[in-house]
PDB file of N, CA and C in Angstrom:
ATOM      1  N   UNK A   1      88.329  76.698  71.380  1.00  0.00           N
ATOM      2  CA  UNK A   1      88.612  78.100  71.165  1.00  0.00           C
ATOM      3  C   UNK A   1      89.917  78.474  71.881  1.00  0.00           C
ATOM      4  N   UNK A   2      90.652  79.188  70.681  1.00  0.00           N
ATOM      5  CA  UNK A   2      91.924  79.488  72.001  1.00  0.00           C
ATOM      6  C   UNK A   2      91.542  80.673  72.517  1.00  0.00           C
ATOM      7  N   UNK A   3      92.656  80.942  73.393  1.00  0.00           N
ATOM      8  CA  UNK A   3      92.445  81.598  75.068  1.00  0.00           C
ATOM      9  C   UNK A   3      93.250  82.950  74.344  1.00  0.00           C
ATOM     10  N   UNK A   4      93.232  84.046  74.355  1.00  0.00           N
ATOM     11  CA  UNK A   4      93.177  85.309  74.407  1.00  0.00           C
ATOM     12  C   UNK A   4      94.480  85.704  75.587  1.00  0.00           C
ATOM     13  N   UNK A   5      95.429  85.818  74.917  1.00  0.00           N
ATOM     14  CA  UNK A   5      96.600  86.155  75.785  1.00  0.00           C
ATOM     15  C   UNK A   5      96.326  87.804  77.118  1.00  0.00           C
ATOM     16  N   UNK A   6      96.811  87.614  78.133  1.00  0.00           N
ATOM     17  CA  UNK A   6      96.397  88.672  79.003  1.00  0.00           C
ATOM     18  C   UNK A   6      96.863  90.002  78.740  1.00  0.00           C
ATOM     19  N   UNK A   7      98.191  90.031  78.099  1.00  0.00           N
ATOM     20  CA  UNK A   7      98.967  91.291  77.324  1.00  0.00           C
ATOM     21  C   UNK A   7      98.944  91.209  76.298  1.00  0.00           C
ATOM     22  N   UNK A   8      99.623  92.257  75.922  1.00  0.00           N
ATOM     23  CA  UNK A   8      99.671  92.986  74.354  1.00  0.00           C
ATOM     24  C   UNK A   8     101.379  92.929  74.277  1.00  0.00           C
ATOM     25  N   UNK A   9     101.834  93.298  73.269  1.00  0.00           N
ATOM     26  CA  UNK A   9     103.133  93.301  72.221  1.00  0.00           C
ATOM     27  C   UNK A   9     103.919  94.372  73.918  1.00  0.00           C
ATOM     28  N   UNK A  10     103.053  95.085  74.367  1.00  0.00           N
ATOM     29  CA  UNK A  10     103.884  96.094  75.401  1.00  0.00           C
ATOM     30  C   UNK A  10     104.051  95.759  76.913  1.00  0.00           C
ATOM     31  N   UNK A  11     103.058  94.878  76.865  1.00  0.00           N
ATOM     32  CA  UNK A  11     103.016  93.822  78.018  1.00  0.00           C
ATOM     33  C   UNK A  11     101.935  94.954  78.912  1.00  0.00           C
ATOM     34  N   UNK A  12     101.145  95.589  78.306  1.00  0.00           N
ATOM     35  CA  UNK A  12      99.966  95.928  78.761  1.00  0.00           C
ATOM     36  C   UNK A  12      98.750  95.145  79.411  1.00  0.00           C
ATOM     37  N   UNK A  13      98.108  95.111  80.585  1.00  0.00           N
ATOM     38  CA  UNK A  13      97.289  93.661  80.552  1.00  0.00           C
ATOM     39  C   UNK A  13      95.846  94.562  80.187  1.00  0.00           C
ATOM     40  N   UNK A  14      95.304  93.355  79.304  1.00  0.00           N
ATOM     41  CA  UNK A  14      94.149  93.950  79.100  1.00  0.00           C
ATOM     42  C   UNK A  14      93.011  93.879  80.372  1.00  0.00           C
ATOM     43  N   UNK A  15      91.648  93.895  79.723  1.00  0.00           N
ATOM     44  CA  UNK A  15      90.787  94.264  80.717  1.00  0.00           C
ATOM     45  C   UNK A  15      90.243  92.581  80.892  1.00  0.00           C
ATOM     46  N   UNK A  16      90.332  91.907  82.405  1.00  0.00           N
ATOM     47  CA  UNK A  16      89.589  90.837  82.752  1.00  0.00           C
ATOM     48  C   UNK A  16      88.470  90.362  82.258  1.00  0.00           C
ATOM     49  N   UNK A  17      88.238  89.682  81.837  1.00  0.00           N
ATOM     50  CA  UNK A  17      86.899  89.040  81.811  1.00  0.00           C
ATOM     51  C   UNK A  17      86.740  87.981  82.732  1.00  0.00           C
ATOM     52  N   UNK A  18      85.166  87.850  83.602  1.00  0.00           N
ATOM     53  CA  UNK A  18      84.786  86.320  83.890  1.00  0.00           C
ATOM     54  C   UNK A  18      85.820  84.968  83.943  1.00  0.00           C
ATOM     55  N   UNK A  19      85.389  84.901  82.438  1.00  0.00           N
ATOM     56  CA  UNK A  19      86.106  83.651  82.512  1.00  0.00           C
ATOM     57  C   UNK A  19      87.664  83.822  82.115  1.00  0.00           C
ATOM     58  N   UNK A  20      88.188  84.933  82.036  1.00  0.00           N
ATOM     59  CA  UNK A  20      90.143  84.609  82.666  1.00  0.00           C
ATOM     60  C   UNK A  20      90.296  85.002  84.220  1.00  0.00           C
ATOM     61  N   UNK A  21      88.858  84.468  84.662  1.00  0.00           N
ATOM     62  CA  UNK A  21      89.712  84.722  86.135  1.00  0.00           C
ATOM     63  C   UNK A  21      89.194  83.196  86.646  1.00  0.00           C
ATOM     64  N   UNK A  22      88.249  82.983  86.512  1.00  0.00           N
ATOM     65  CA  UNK A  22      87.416  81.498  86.134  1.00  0.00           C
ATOM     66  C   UNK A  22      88.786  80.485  86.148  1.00  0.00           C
ATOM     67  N   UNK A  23      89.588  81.137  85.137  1.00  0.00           N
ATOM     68  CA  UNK A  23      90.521  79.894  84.663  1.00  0.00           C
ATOM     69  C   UNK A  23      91.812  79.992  85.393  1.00  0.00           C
ATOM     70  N   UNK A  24      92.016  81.311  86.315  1.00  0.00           N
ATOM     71  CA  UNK A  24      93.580  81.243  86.787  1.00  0.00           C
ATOM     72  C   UNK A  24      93.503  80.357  87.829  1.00  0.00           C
ATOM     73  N   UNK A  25      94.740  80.559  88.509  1.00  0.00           N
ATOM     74  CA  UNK A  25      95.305  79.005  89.469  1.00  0.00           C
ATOM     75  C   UNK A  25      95.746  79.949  90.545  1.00  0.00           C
ATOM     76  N   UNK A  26      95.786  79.384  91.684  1.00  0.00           N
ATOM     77  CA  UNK A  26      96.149  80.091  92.883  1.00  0.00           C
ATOM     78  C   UNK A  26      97.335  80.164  93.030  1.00  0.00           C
ATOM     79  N   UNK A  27      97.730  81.082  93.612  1.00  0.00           N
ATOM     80  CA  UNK A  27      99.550  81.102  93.975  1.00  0.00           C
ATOM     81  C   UNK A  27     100.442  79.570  94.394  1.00  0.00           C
ATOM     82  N   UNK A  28      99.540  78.967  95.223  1.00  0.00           N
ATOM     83  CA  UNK A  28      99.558  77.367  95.883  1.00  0.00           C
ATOM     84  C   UNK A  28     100.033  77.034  94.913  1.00  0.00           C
ATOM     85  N   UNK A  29      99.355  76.482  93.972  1.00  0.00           N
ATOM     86  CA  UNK A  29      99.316  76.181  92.936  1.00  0.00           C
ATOM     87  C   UNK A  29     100.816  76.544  91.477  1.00  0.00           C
ATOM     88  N   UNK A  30     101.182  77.272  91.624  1.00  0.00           N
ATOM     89  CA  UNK A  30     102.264  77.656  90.669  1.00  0.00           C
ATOM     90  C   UNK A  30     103.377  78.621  91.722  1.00  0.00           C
ATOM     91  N   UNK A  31     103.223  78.947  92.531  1.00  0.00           N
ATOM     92  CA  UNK A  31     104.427  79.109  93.026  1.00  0.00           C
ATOM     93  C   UNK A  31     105.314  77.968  94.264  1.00  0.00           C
ATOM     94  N   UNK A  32     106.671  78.298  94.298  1.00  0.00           N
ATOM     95  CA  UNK A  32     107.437  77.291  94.937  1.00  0.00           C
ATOM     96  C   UNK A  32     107.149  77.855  96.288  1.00  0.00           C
ATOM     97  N   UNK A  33     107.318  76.750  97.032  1.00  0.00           N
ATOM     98  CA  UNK A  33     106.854  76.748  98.792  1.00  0.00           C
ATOM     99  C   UNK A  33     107.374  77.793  99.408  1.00  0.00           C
ATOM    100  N   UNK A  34     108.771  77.820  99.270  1.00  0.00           N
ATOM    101  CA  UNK A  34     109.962  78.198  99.615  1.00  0.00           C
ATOM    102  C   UNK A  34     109.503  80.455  99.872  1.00  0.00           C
ATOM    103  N   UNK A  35     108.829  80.582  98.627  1.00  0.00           N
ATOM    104  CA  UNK A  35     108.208  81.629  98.016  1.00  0.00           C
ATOM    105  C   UNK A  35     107.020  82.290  99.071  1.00  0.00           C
ATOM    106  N   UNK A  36     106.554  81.066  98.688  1.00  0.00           N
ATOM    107  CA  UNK A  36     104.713  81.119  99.592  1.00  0.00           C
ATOM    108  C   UNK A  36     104.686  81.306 100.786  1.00  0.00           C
ATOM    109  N   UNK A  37     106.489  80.976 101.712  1.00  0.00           N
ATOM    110  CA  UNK A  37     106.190  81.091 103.099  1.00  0.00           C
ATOM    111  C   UNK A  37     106.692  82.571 103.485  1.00  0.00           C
ATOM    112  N   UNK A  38     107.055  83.205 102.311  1.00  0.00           N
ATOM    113  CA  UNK A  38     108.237  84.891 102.815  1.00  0.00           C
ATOM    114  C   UNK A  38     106.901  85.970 102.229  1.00  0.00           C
ATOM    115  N   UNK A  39     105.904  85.472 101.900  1.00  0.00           N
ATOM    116  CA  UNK A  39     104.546  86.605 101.148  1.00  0.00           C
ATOM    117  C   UNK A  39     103.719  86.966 102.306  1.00  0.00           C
ATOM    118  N   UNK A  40     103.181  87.615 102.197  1.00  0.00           N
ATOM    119  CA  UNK A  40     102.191  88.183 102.531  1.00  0.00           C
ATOM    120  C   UNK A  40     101.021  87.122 103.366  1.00  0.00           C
ATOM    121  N   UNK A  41     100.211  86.628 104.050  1.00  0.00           N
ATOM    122  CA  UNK A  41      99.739  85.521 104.285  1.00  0.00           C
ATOM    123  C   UNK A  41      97.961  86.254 103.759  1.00  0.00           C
ATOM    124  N   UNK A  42      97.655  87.392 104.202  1.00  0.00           N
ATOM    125  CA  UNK A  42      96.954  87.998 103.628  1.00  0.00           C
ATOM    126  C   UNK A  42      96.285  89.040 103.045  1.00  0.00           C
ATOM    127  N   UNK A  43      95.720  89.969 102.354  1.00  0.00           N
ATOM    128  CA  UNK A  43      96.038  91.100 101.751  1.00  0.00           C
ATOM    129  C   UNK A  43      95.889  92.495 102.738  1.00  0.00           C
ATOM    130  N   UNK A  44      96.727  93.072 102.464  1.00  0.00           N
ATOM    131  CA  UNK A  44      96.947  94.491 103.377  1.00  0.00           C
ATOM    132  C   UNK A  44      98.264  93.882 104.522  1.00  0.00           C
ATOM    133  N   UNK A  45      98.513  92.759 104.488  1.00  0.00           N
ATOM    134  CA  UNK A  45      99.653  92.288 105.727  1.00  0.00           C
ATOM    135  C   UNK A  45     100.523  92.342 105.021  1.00  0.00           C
ATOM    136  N   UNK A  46     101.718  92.744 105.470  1.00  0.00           N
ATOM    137  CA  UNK A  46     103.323  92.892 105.090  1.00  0.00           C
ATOM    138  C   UNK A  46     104.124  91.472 105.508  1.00  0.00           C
ATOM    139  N   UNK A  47     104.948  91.325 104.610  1.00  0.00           N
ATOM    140  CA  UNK A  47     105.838  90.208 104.416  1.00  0.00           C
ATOM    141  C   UNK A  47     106.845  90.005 105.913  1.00  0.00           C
ATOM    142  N   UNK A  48     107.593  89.195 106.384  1.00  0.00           N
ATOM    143  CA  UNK A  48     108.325  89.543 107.538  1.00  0.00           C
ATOM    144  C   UNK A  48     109.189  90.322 107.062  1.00  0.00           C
ATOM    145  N   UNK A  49     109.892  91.193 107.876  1.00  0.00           N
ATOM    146  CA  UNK A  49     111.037  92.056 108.014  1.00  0.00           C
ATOM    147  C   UNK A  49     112.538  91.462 108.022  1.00  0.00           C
ATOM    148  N   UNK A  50     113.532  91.428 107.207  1.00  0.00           N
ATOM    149  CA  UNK A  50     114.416  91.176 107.764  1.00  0.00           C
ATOM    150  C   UNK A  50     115.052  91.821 109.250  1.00  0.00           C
ATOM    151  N   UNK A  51     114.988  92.916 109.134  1.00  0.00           N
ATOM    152  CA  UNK A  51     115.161  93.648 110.400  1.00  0.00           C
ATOM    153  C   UNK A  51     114.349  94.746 110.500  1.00  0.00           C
ATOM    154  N   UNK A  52     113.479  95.162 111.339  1.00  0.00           N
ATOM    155  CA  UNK A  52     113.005  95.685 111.600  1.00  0.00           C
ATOM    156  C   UNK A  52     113.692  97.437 111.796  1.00  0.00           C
ATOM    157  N   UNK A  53     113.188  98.475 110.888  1.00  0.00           N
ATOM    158  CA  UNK A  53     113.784  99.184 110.229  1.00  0.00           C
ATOM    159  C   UNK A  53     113.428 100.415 111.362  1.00  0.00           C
ATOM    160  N   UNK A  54     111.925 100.327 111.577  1.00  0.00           N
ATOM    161  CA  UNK A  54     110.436 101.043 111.938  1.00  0.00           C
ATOM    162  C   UNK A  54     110.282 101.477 113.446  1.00  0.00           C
ATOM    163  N   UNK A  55     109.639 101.848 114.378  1.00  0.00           N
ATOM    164  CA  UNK A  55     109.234 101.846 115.681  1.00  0.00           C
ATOM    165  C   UNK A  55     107.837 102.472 115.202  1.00  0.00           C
ATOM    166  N   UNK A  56     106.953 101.533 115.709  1.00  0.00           N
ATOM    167  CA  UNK A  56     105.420 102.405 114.931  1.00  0.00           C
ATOM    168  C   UNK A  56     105.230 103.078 116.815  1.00  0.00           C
ATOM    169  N   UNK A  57     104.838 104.038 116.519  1.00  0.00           N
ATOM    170  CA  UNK A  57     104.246 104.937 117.635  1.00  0.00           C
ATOM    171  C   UNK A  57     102.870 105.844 117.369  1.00  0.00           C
ATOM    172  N   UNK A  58     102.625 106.361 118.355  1.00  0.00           N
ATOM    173  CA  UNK A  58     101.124 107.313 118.083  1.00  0.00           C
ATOM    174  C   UNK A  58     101.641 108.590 118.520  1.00  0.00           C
ATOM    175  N   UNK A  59     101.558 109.706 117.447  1.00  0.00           N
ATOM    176  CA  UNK A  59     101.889 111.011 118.042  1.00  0.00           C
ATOM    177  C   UNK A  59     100.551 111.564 117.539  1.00  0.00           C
ATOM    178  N   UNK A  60     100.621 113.096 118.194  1.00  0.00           N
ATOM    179  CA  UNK A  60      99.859 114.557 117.525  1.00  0.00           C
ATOM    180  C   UNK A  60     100.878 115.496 117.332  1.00  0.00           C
ATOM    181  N   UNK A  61     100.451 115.920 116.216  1.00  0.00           N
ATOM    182  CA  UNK A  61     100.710 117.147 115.739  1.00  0.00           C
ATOM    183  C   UNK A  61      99.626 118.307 115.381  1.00  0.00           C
ATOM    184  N   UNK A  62     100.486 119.368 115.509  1.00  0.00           N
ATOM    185  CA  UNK A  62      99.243 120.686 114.649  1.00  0.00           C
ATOM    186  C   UNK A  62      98.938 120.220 113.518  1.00  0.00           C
ATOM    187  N   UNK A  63      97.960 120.741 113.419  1.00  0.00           N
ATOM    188  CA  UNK A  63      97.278 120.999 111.745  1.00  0.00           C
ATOM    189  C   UNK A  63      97.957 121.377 110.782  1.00  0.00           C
ATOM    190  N   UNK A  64      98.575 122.096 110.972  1.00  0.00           N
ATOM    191  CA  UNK A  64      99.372 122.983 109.873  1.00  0.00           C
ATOM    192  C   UNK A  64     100.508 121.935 109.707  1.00  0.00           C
ATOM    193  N   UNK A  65     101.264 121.147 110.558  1.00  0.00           N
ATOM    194  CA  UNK A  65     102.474 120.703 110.184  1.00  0.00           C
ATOM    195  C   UNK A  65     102.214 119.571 109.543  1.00  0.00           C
ATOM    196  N   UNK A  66     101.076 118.492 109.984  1.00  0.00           N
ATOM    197  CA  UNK A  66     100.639 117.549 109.280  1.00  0.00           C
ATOM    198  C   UNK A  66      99.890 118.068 107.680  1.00  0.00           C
ATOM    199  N   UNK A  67      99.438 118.748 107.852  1.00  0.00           N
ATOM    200  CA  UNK A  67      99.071 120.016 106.526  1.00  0.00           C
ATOM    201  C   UNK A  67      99.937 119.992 105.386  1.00  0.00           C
ATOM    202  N   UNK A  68     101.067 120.870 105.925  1.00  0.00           N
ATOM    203  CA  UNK A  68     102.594 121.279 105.437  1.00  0.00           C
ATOM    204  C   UNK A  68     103.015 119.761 104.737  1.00  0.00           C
ATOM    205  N   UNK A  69     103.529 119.018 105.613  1.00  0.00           N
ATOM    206  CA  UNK A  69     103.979 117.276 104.734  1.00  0.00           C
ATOM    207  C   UNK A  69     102.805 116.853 103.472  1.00  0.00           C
ATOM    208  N   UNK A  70     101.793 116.678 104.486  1.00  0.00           N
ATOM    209  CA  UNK A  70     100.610 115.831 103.429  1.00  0.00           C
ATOM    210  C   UNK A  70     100.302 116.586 101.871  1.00  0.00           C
ATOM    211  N   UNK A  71     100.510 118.127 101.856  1.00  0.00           N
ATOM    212  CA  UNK A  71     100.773 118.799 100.775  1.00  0.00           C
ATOM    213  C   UNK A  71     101.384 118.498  99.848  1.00  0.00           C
ATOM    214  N   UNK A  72     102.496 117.731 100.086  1.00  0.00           N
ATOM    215  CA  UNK A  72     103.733 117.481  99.286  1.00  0.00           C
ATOM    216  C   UNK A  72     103.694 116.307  98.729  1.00  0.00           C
ATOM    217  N   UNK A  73     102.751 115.692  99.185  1.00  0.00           N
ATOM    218  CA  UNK A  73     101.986 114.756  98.034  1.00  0.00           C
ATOM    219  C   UNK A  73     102.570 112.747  98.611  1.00  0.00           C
ATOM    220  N   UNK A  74     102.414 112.118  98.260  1.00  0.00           N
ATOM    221  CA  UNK A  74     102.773 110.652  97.947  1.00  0.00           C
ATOM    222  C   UNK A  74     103.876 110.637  99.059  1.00  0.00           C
ATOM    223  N   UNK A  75     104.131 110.257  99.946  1.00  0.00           N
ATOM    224  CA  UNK A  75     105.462 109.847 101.095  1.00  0.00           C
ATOM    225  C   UNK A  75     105.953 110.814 101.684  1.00  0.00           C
ATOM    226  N   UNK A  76     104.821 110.935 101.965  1.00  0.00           N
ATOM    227  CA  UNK A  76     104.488 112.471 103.204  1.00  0.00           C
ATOM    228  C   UNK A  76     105.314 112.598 104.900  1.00  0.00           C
ATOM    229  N   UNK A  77     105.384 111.114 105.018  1.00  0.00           N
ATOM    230  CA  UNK A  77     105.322 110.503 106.414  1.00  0.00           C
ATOM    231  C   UNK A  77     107.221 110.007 106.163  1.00  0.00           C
ATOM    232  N   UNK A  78     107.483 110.159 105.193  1.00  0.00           N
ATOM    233  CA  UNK A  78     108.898 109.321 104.779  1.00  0.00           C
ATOM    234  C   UNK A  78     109.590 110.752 105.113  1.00  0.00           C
ATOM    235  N   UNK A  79     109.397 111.882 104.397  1.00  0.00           N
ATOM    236  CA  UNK A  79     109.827 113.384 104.533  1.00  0.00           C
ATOM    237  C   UNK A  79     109.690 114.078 105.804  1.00  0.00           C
ATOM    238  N   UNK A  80     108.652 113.788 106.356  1.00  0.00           N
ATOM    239  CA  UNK A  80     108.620 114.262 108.018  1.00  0.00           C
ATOM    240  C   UNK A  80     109.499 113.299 108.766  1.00  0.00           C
ATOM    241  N   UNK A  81     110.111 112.086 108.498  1.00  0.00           N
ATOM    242  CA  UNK A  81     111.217 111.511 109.185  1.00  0.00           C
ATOM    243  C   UNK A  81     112.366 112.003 109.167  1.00  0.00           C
ATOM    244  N   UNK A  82     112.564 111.854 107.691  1.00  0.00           N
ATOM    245  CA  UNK A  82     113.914 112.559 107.476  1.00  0.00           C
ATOM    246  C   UNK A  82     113.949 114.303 107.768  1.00  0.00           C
ATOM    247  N   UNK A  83     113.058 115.167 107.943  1.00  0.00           N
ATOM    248  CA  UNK A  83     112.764 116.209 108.282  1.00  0.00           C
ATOM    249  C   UNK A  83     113.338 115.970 110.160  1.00  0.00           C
ATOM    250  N   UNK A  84     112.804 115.548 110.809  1.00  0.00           N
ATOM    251  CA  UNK A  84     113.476 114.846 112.341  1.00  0.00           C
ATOM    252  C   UNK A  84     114.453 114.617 112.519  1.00  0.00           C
ATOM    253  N   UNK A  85     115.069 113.876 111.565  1.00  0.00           N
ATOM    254  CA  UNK A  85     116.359 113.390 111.478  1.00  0.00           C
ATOM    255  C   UNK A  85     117.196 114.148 111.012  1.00  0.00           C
ATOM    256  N   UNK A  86     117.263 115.328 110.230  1.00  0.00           N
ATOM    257  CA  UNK A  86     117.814 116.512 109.782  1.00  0.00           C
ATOM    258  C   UNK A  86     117.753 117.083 111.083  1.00  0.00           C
ATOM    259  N   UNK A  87     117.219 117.409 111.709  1.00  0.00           N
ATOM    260  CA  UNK A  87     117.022 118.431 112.921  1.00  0.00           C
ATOM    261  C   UNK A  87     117.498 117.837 113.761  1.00  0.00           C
ATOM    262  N   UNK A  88     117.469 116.857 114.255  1.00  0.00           N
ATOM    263  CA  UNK A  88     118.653 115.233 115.184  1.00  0.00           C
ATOM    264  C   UNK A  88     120.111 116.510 114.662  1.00  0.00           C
ATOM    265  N   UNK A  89     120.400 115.948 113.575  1.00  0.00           N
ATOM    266  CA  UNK A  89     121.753 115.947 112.820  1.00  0.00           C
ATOM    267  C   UNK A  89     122.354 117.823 113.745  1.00  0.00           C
ATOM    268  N   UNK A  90     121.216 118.646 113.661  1.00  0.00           N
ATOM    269  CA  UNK A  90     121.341 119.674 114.034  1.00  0.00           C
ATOM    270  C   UNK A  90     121.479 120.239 115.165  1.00  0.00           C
ATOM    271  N   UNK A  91     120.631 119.414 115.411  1.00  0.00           N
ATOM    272  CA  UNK A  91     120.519 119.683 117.411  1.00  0.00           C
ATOM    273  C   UNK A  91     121.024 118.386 118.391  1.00  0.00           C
ATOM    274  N   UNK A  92     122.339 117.768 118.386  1.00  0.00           N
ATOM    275  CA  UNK A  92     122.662 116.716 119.166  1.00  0.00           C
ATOM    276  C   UNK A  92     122.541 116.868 121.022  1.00  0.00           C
ATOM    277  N   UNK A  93     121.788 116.361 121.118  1.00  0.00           N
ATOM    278  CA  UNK A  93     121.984 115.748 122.841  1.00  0.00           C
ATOM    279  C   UNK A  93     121.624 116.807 123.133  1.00  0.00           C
ATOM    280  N   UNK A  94     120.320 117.995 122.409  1.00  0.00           N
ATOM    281  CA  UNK A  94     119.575 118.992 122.784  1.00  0.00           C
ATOM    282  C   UNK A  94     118.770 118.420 124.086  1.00  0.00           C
ATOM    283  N   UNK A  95     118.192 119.435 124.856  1.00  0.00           N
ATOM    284  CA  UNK A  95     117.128 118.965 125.862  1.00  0.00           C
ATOM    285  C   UNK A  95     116.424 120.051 126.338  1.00  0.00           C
ATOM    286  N   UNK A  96     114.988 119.886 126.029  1.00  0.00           N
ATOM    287  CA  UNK A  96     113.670 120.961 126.309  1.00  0.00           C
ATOM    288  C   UNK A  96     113.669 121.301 127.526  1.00  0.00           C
ATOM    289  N   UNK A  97     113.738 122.285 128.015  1.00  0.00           N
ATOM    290  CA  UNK A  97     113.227 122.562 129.500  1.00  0.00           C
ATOM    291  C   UNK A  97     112.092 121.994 129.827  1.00  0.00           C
ATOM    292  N   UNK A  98     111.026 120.946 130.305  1.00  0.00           N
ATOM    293  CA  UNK A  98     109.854 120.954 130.514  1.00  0.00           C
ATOM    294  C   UNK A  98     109.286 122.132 131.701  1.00  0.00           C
TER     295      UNK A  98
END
């Protein structure tokens, strides 16, 4: 019996069955080494960095301001950076009274 191609004319994939997953091959398997060592090692882990772009930290904020971003839908956390960094741009070598 032949095998039932995974897309359509639009390159839509259809819906899995059993046995087309039965039959696929592991990444090992069909991809080059070279490939396999710059991926992911396992799912939810990120690839290495060429340079490290990031500083992960732990803050709080009010309600309302985390509110205000998360409203705005999909890269909430990307807009409150550049929101910082706009205000950087604005306020150079500012300093809070503590």
């Amino acid at each position: 019996m032949k095998k039932k191609p995974l897309t359509n004319a639009e390159g839509d994939v259809r819906e899995l069955k059993s046995e087309d997953i039965r039959s696929m091959r592991t990444a090992k398997e069909v991809l080059p080494a070279g490939l396999l060592k710059v991926l992911p090692k396992s799912k939810g882990q990120r690839g290495r960095q060429k340079a490290p772009t990031k500083v992960a930290v732990t803050l709080r904020y009010s309600p309302e301001v985390v509110h205000y971003f998360k409203e705005t839908g999909q890269g909430w956390q990307v807009r409150m950076d550049e929101a910082l960094k706009e205000w950087i741009k604005k306020h150079p070598h500012s300093r809070i009274a503590s």
